[in-house]
N, C-alpha and C. Protein backbone atom coordinates (compact mmCIF):
# COMPACT_ATOMS: atom_id res chain seq x y z
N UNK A 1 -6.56 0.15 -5.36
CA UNK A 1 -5.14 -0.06 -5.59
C UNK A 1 -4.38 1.19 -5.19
N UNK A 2 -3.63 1.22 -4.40
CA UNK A 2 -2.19 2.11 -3.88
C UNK A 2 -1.64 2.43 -5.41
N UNK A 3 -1.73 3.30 -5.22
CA UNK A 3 -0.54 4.91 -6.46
C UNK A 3 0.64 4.19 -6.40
N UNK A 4 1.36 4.02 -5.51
CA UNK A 4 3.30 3.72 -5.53
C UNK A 4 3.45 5.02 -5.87
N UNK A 5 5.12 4.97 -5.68
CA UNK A 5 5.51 6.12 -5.81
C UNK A 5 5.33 7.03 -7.75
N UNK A 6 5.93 7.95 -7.17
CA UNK A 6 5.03 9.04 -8.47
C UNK A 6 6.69 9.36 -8.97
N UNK A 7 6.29 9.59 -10.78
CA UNK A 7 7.81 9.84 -10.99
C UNK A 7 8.04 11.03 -10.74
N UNK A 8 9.33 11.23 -10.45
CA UNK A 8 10.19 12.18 -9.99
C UNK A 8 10.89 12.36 -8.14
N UNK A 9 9.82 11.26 -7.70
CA UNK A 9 10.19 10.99 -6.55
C UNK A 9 11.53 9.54 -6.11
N UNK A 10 11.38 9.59 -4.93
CA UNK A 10 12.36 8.69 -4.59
C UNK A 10 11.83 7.26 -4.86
N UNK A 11 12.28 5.86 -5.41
CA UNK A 11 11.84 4.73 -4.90
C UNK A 11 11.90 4.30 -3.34
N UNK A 12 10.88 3.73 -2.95
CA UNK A 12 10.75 3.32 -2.33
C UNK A 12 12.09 2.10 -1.97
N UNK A 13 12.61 2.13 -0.85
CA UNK A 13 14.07 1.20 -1.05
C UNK A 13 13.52 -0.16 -0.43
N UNK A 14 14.11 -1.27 -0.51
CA UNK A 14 13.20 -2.38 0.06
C UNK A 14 14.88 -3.17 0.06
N UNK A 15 14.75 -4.55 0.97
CA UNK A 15 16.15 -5.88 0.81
C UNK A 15 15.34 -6.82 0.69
N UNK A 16 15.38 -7.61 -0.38
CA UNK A 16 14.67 -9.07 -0.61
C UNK A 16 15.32 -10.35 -1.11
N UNK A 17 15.35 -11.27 -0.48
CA UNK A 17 16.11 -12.38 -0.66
C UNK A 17 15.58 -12.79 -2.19
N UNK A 18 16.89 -13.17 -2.81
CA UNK A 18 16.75 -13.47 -4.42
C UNK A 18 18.08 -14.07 -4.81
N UNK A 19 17.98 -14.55 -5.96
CA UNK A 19 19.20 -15.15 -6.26
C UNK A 19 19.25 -14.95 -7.83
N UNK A 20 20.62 -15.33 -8.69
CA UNK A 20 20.74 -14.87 -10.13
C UNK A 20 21.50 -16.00 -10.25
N UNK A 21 21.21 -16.31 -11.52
CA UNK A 21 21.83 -17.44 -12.17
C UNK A 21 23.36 -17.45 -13.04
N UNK A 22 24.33 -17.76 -12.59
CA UNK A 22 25.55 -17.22 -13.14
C UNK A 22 26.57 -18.49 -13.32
N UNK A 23 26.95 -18.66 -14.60
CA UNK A 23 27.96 -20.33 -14.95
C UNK A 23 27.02 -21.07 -14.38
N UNK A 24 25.87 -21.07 -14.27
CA UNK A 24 25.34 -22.97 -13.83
C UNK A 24 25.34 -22.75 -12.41
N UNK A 25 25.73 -21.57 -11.39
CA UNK A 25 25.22 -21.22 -9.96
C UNK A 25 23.97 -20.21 -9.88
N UNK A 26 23.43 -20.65 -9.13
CA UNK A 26 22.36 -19.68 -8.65
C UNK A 26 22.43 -19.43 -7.39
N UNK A 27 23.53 -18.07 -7.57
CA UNK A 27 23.92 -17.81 -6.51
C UNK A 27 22.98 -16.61 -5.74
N UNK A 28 22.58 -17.38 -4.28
CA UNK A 28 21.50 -16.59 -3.70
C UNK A 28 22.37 -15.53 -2.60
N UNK A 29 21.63 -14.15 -2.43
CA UNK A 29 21.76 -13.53 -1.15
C UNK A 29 20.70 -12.48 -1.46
N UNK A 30 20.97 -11.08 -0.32
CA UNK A 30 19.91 -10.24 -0.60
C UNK A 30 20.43 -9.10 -1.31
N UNK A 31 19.21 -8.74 -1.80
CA UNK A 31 19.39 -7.51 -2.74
C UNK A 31 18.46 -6.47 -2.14
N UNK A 32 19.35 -5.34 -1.49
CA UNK A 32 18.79 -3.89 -1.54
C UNK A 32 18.80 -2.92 -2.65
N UNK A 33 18.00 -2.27 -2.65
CA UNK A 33 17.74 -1.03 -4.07
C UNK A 33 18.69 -0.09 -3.86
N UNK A 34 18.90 0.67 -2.80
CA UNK A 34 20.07 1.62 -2.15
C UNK A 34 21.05 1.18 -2.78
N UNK A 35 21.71 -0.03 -2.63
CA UNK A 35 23.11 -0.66 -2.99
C UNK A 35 23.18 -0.65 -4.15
N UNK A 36 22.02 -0.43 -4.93
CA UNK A 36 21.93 -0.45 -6.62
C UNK A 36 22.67 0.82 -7.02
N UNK A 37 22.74 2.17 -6.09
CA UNK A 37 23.00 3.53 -6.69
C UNK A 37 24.28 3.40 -7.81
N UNK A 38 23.66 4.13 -8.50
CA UNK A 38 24.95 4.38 -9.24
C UNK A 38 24.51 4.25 -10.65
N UNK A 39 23.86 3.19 -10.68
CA UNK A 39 23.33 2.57 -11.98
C UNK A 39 21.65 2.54 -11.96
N UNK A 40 21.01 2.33 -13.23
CA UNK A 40 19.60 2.44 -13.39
C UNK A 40 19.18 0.91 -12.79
N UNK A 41 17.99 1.07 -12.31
CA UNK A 41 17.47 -0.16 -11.92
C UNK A 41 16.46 -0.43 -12.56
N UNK A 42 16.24 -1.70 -13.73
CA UNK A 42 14.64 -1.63 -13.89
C UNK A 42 14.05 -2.84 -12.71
N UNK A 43 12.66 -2.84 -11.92
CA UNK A 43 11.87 -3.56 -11.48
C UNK A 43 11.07 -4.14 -12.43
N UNK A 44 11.11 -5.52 -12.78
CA UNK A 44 10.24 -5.85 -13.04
C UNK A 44 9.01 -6.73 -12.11
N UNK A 45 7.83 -6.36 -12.26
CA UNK A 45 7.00 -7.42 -11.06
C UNK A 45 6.13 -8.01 -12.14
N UNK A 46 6.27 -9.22 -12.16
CA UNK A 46 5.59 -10.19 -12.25
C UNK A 46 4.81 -11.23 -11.25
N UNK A 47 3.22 -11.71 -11.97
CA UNK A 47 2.66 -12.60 -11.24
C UNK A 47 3.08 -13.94 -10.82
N UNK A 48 4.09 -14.81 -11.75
CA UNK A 48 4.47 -15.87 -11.48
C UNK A 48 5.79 -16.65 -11.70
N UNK A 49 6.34 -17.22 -11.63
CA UNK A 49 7.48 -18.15 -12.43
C UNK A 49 6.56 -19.20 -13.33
N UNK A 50 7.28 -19.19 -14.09
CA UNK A 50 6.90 -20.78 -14.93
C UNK A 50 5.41 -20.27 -15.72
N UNK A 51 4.97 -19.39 -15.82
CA UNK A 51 3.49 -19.14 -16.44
C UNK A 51 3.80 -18.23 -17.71
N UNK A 52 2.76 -18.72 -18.60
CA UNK A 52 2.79 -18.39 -20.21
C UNK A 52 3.58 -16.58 -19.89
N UNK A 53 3.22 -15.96 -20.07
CA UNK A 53 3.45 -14.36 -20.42
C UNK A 53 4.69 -14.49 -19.15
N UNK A 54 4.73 -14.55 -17.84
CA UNK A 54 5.97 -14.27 -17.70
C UNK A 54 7.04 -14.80 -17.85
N UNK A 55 6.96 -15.95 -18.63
CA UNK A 55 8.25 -16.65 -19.03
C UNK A 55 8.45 -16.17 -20.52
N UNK A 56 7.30 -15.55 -20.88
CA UNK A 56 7.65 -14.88 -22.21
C UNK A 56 8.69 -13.09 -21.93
N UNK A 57 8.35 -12.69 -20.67
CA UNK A 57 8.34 -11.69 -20.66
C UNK A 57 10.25 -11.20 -20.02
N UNK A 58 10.33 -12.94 -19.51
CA UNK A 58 11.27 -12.67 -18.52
C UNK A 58 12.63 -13.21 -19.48
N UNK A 59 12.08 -13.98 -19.92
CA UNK A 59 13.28 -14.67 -21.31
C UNK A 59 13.31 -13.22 -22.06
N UNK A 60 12.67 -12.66 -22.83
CA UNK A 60 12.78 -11.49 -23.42
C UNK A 60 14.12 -10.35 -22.82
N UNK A 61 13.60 -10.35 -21.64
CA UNK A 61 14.40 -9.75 -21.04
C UNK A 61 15.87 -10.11 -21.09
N UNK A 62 15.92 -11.37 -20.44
CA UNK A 62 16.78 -12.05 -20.68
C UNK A 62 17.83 -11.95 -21.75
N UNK A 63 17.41 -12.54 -22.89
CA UNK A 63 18.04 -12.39 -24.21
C UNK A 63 18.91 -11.11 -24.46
N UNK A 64 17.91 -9.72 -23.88
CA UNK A 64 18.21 -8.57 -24.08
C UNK A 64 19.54 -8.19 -23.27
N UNK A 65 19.81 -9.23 -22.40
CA UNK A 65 20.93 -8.85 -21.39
C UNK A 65 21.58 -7.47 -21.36
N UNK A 66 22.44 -7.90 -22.61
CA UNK A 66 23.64 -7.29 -22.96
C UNK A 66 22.90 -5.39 -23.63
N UNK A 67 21.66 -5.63 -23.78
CA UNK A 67 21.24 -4.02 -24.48
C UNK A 67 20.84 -3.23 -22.92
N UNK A 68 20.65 -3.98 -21.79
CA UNK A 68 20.97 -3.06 -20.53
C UNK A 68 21.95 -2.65 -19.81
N UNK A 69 22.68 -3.85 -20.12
CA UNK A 69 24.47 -4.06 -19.67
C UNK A 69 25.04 -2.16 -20.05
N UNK A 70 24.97 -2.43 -21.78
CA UNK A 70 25.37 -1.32 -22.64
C UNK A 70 24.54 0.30 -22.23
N UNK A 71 23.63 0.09 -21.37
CA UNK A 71 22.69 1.61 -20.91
C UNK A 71 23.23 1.17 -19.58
N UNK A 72 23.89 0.41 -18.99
CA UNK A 72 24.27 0.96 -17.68
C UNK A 72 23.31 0.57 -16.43
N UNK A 73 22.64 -0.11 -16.63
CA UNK A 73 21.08 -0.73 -16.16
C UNK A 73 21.09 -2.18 -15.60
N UNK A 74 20.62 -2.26 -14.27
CA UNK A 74 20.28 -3.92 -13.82
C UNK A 74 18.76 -3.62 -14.38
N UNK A 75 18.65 -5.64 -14.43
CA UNK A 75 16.86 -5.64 -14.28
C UNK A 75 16.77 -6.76 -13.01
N UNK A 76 15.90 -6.92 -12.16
CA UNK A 76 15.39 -7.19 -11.08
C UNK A 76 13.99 -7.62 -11.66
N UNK A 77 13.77 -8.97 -11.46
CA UNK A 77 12.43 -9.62 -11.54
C UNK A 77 12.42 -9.97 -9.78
N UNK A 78 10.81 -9.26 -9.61
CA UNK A 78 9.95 -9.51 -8.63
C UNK A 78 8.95 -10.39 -8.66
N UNK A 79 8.33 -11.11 -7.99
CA UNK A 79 7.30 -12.02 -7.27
C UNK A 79 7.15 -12.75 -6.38
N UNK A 80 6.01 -12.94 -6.08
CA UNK A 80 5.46 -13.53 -4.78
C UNK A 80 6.05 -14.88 -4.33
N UNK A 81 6.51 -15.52 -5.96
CA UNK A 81 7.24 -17.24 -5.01
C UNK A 81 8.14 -16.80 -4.10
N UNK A 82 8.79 -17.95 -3.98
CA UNK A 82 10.15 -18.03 -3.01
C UNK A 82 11.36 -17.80 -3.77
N UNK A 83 12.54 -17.92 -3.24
CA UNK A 83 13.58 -18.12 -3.85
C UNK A 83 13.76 -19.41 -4.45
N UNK A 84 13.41 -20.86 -3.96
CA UNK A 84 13.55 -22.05 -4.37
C UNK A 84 12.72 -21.91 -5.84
N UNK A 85 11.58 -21.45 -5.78
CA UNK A 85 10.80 -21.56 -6.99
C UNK A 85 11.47 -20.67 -8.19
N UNK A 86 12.35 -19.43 -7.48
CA UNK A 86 13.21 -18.75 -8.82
C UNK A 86 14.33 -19.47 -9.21
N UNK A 87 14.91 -19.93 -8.48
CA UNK A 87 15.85 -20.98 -8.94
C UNK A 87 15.56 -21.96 -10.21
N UNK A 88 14.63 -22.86 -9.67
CA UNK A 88 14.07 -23.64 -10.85
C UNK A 88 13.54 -22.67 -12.25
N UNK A 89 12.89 -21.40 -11.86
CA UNK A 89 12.80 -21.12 -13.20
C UNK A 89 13.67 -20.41 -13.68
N UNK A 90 14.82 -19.42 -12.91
CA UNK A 90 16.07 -19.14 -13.59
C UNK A 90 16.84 -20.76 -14.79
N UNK A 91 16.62 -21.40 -13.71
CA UNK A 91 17.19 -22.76 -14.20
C UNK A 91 16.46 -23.37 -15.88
N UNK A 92 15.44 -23.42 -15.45
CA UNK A 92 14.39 -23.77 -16.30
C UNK A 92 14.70 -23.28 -17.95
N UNK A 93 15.33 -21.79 -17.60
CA UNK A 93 14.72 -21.18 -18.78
C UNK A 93 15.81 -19.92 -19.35
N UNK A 94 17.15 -20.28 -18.43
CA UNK A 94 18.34 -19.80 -18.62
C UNK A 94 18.56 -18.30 -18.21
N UNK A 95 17.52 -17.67 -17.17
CA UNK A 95 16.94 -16.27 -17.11
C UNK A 95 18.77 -15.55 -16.40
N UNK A 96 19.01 -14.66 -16.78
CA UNK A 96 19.94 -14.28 -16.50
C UNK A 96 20.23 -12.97 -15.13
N UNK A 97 19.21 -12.61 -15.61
CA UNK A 97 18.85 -11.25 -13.98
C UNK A 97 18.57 -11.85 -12.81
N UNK A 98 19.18 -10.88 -12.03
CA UNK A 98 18.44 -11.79 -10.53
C UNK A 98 16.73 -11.77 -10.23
N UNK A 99 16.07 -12.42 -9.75
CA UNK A 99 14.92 -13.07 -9.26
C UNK A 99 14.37 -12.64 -7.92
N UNK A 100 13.72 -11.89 -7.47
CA UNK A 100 13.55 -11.88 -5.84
C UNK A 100 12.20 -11.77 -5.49
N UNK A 101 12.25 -12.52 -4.51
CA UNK A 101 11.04 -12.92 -3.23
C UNK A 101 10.64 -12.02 -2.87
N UNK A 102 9.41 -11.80 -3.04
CA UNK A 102 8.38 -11.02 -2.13
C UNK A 102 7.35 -11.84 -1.67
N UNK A 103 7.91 -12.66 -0.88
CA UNK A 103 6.54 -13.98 -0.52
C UNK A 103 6.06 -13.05 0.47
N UNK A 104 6.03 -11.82 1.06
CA UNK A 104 5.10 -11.25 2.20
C UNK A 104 4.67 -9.96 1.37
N UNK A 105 4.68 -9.55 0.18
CA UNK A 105 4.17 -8.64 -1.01
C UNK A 105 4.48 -7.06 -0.09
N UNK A 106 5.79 -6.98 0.85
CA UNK A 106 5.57 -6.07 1.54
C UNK A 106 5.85 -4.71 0.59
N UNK A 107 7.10 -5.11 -0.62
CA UNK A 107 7.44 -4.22 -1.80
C UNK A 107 6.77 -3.85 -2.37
N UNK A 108 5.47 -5.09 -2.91
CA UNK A 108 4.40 -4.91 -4.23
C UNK A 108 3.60 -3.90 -3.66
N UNK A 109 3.16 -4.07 -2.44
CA UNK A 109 2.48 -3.08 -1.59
C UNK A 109 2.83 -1.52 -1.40
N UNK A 110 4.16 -1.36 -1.03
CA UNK A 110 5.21 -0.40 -1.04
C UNK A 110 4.79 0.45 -2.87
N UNK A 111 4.77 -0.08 -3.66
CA UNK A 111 4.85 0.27 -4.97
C UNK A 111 3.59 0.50 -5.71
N UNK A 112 2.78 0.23 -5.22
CA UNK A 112 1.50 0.13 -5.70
C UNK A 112 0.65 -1.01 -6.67
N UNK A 113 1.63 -1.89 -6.18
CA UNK A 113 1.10 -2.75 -7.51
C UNK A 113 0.52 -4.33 -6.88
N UNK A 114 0.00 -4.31 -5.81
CA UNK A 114 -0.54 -5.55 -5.27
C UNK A 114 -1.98 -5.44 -5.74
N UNK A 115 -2.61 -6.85 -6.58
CA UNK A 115 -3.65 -7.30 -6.94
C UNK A 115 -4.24 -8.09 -6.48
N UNK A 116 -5.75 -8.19 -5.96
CA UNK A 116 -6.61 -9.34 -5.23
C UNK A 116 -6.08 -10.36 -6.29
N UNK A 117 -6.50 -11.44 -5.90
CA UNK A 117 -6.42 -12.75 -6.79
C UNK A 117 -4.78 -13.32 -7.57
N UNK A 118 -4.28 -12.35 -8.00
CA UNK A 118 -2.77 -12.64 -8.96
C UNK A 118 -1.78 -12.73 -7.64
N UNK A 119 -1.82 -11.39 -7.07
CA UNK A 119 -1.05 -11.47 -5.95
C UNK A 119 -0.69 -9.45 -6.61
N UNK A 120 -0.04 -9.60 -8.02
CA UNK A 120 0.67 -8.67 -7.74
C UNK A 120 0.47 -8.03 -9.54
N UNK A 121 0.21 -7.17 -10.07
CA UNK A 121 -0.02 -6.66 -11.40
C UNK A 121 1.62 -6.55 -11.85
N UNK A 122 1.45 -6.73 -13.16
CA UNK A 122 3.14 -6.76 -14.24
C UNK A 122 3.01 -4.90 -14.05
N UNK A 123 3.98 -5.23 -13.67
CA UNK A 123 4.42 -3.70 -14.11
C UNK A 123 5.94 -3.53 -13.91
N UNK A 124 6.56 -2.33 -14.52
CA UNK A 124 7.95 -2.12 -15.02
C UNK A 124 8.42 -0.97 -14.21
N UNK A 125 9.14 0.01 -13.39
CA UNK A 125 9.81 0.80 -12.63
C UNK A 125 10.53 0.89 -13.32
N UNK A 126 11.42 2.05 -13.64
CA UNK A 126 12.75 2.39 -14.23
C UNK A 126 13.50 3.40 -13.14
N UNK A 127 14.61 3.08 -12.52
CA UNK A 127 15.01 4.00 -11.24
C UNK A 127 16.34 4.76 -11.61
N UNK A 128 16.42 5.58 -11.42
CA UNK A 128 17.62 6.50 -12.31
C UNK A 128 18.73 5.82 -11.17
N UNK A 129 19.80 6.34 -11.44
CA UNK A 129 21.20 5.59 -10.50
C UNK A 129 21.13 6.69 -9.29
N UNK A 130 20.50 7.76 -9.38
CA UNK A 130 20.16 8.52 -8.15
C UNK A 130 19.10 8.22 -7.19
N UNK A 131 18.17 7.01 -7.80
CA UNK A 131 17.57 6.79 -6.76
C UNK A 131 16.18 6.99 -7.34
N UNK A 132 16.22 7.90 -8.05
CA UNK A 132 14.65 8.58 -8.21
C UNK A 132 14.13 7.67 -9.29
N UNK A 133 12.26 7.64 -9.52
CA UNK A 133 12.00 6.98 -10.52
C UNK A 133 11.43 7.72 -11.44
N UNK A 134 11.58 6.84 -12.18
CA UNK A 134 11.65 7.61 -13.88
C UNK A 134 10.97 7.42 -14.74
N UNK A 135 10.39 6.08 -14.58
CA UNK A 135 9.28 5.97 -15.54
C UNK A 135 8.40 4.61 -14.60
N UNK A 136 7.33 4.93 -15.26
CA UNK A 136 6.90 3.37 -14.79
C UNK A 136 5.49 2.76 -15.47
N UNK A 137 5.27 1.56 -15.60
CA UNK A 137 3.93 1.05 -16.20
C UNK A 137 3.07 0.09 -15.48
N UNK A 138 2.16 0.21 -15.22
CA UNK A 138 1.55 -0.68 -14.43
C UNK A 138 -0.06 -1.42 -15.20
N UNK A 139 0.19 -2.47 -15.60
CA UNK A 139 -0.58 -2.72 -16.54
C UNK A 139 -1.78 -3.18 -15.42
N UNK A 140 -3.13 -3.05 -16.37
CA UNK A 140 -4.43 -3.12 -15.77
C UNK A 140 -4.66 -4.80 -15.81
N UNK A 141 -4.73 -5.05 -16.72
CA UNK A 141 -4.61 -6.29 -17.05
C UNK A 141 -2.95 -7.37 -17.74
N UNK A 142 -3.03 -8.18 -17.10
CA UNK A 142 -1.30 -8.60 -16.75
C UNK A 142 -1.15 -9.63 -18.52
N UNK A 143 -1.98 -9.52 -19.96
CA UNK A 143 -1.42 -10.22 -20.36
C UNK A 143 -0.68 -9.37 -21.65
N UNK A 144 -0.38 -8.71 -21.67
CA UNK A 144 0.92 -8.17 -22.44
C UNK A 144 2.55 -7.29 -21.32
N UNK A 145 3.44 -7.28 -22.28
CA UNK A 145 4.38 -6.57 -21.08
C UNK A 145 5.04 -5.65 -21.88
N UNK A 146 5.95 -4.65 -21.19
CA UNK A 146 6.51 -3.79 -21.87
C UNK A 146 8.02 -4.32 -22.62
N UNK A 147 7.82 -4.17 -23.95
CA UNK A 147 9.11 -4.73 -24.22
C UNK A 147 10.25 -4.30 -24.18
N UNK A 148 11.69 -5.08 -24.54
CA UNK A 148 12.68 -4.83 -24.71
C UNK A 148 13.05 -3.16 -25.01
N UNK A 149 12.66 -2.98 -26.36
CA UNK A 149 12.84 -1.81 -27.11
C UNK A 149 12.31 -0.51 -26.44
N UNK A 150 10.85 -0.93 -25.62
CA UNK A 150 10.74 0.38 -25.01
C UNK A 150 11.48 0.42 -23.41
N UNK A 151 12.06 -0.65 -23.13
CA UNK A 151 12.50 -0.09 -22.18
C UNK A 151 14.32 0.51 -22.31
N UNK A 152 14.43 0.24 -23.63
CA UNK A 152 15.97 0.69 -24.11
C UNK A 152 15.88 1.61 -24.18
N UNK A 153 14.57 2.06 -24.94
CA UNK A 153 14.25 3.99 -25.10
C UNK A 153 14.16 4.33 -23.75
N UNK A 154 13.03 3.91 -22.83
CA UNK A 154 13.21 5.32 -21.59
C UNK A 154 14.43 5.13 -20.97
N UNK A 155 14.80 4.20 -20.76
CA UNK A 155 16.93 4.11 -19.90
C UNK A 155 17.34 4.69 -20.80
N UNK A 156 17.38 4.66 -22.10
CA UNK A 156 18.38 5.98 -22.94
C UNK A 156 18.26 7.15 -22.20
N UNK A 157 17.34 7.42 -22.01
CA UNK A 157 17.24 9.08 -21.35
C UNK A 157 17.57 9.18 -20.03
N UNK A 158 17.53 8.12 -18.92
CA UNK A 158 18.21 8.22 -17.98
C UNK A 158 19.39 8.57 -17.98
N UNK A 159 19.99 9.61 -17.41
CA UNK A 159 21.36 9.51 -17.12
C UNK A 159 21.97 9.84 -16.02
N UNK A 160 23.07 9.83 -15.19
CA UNK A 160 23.29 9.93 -14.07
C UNK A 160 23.52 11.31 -13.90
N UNK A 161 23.02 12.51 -12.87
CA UNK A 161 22.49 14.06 -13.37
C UNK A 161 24.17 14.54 -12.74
C-alpha cells in the first residue's frame, strides 16, 4: 500500500465528477480540492454506497452537518461508484455533502488508500484551508470509522495560519 501524502505536506489536488443533494436536487458538476482553499476540507473515502458501515458512517456525518458548517469545514465523500449510484444513495438516505466518483481510483491511488478486493480503505484526510494536510486515518480494516466528535476536535485546531 502507497503512504499518500504525509502531514504537513500539500494534498494532493485532484477534479472529480460528484454531485450534492440540495432541496430535493442533486445537483451534479466537478469538484476540485484547489477551489476548496480557504476552508478545511475533510475527505472522506469510503468502500461503497448503500453498504452497512458506510451508510452508517456517511449519515453520521450527515446529521453532523451543521458542527462542520460552524468549524468552517466541507466534507467530501469519496468512492469508486459513479455519480448515478451517489445520487440514489444521497437520495436514499438524505446525505447532505457532496459525493464524488473515483470510478478510475486515480485519487485513492494519489492518497494512499487503494485496497485489493474493496477497491479503496475508509479513511478520513483533514486539509487545512491552505491546502496542507493535517491529520489523517487510514483504517486497516474498513469496519469502524472515525466519528463525528473526533473529527470536530482535530478541525478545531485547524485554523487558517
Amino acid at each position: 500500500m502507497a503512504s499518500g501524502p504525509h502531514i504537513g505536506q500539500s494534498a494532493p489536488d485532484f477534479t472529480l465528477p460528484g454531485g450534492v443533494l440540495a432541496d430535493g436536487t442533486f445537483e451534479r458538476r466537478d469538484f476540485t480540492l484547489s477551489a476548496a482553499r480557504g476552508r478545511a476540507v475533510v475527505l472522506a473515502f469510503y468502500p461503497g454506497d448503500n453498504t452497512s458501515v458506510c451508510t452508517k458512517q456517511l449519515c453520521s456525518y450527515s446529521s453532523g452537518f451543521e458542527t462542520f458548517e460552524g468549524l468552517d469545514a466541507e466534507v467530501w465523500g469519496i468512492s469508486p461508484q459513479g455519480v448515478d449510484s451517489h445520487e440514489d444513495f444521497a437520495r436514499g438516505h438524505g446525505l447532505r455533502m457532496p459525493l464524488l466518483a473515483d470510478t478510475e481510483r486515480e485519487t485513492t491511488r494519489a492518497y494512499g488508500v487503494a485496497a485489493p478486493g474493496i477497491g479503496v480503505r475508509r479513511s478520513v484526510f483533514l486539509i487545512g484551508p491552505d491546502g496542507v494536510l493535517r491529520w489523517k486515518h487510514v483504517a486497516l480494516l474498513g469496519a469502524t470509522f472515525q466519528s463525528l466528535d473526533t473529527l470536530a476536535e482535530q478541525l478545531s485546531g485547524i485554523k487558517t495560519p
